[in-house]
Protein backbone atom coordinates (compact mmCIF):
# COMPACT_ATOMS: atom_id res chain seq x y z
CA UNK A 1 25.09 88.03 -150.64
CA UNK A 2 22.20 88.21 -148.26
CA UNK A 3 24.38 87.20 -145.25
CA UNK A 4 26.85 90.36 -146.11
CA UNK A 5 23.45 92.51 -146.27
CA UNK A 6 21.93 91.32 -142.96
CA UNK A 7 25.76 92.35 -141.49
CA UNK A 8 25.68 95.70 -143.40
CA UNK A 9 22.47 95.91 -140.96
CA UNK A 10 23.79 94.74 -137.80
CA UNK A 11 25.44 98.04 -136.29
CA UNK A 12 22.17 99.91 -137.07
CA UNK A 13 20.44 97.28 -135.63
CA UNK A 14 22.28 97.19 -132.48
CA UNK A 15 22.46 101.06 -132.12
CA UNK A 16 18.50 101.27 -132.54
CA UNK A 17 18.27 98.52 -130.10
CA UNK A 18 20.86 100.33 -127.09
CA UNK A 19 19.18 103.64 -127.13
CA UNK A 20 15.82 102.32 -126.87
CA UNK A 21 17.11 100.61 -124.17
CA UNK A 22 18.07 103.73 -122.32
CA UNK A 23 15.95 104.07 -119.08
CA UNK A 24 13.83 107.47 -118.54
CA UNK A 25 13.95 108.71 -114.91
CA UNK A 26 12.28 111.95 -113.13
CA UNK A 27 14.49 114.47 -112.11
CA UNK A 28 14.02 112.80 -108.28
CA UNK A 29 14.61 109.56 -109.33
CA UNK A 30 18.27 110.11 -110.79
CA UNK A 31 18.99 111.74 -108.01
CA UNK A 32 17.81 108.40 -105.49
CA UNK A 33 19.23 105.55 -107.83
CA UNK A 34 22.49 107.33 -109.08
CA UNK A 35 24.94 104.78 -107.97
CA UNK A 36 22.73 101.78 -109.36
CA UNK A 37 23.23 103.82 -112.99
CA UNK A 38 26.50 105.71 -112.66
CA UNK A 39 28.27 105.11 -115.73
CA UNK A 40 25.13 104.12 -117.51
CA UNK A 41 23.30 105.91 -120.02
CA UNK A 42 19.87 107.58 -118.51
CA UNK A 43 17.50 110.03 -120.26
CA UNK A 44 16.36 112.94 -117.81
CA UNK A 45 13.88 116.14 -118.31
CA UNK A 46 14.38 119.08 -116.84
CA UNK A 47 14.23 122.98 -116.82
CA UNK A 48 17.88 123.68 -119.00
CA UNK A 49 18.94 126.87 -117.27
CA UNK A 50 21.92 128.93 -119.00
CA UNK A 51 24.63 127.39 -119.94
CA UNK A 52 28.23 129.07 -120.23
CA UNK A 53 31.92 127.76 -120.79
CA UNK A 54 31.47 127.79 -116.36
CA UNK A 55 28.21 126.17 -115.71
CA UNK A 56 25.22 124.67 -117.09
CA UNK A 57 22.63 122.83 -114.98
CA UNK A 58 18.93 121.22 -115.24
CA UNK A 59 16.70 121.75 -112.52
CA UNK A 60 13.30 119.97 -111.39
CA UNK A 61 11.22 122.78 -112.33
CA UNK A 62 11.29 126.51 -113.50
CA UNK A 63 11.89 128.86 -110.89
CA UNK A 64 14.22 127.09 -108.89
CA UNK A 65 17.52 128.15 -110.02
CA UNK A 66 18.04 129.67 -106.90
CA UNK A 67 17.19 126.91 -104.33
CA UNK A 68 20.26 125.38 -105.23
CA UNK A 69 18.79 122.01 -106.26
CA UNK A 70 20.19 120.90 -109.99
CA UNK A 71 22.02 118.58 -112.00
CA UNK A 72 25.10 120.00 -113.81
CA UNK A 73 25.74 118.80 -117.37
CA UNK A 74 29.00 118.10 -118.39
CA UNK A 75 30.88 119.95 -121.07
CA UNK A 76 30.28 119.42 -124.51
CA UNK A 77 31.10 121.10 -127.80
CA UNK A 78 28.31 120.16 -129.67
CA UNK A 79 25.67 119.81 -126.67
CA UNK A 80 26.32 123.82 -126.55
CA UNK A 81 25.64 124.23 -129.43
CA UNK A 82 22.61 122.12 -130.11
CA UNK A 83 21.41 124.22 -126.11
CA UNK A 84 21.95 127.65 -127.49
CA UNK A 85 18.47 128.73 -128.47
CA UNK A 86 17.12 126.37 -125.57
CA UNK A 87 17.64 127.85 -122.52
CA UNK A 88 14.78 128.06 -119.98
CA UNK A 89 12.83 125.15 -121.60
CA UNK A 90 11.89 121.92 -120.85
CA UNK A 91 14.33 119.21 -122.20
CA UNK A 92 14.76 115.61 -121.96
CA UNK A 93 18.43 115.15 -122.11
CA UNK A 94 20.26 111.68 -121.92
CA UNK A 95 23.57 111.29 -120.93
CA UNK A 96 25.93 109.75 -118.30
CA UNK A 97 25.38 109.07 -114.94
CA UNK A 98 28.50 110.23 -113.13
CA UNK A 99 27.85 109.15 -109.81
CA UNK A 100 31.36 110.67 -107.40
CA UNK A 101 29.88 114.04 -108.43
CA UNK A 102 27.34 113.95 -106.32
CA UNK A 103 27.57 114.14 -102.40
CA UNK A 104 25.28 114.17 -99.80
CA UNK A 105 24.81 117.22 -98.21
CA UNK A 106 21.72 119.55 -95.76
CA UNK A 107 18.65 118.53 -95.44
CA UNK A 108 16.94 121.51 -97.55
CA UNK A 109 13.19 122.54 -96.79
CA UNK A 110 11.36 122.65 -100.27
CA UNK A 111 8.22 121.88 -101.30
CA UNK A 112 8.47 118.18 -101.64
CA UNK A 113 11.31 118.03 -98.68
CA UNK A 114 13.95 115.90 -98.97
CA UNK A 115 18.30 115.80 -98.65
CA UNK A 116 20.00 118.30 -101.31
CA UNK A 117 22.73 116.43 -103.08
CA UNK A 118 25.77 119.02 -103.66
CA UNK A 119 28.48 119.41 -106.43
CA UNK A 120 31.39 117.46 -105.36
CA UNK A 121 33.32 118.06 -108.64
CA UNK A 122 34.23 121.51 -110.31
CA UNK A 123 33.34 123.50 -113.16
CA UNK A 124 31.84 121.82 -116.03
CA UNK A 125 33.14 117.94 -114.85
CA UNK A 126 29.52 117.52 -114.36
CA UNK A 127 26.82 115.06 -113.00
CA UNK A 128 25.83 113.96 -116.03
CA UNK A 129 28.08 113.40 -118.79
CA UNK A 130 28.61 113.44 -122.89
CA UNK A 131 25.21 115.00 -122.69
CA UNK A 132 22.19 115.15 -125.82
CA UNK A 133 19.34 116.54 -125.84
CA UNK A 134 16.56 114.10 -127.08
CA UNK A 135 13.70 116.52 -126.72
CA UNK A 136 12.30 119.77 -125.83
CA UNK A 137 8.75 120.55 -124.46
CA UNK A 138 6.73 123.66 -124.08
CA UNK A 139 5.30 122.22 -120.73
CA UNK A 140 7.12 119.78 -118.26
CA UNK A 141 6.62 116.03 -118.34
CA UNK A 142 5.04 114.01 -115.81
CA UNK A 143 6.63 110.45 -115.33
């Protein structure tokens, strides 16, 4: 009885135990490791600009939609949904790493410097996939 109990548990367990286990990177950082996590499960924060049925993207801060510099979120039904209300916020959104989609591309002056990394795939295939958001924040996050 207690052994069929401690089962019933198990999956619970093991779910608790995989998301905590779910690194958190800076926007940067994704971008410089993304082949040592592509097709793993990362958490991210990021300004969450709009997001259509075309396009939606997080970028390293606000203000920087323009410069070309972003991570495009794949599509998703009920991430959408759950992003409808957020746009132009802060978010820390976990999903996964899908590594081809990004390509190396100019060297870009911004602030920090540094190599953009361009869209290789199209539309809403996206950078990183079956996206969540895990939180949102009225200020960003410093790692």
């Amino acid at each position: 009885m207690i052994e069929a109990f401690l089962l019933a548990l198990l999956p619970a367990a093991l779910a608790q135990a995989e998301r905590q286990a779910v690194p958190v990177m800076s926007f940067r950082q994704l971008w410089e490791e993304r082949y040592e996590y592509d097709k793993k499960r990362v958490r991210v924060t990021g300004w969450l600009g709009m997001c259509d049925h075309r396009a939606c993207h997080l970028y390293p801060s606000a203000g920087t939609e323009s410069q070309g510099i972003s991570i495009s979120i794949g599509k998703s039904a009920v991430f959408d949904r759950a992003v409808t209300r957020l746009h132009s916020r802060w978010l820390t959104i976990e999903g996964t790493i899908n590594a081809r989609c990004f390509v190396k591309g100019d060297v870009v002056d911004t602030e920090n410097g540094g190599s953009l990394l361009m869209l290789r795939c199209p539309g809403r295939t996206g950078q990183l996939v079956d996206p969540r958001v895990v939180d949102f924040h009225p200020a960003p996050i410093r790692h």
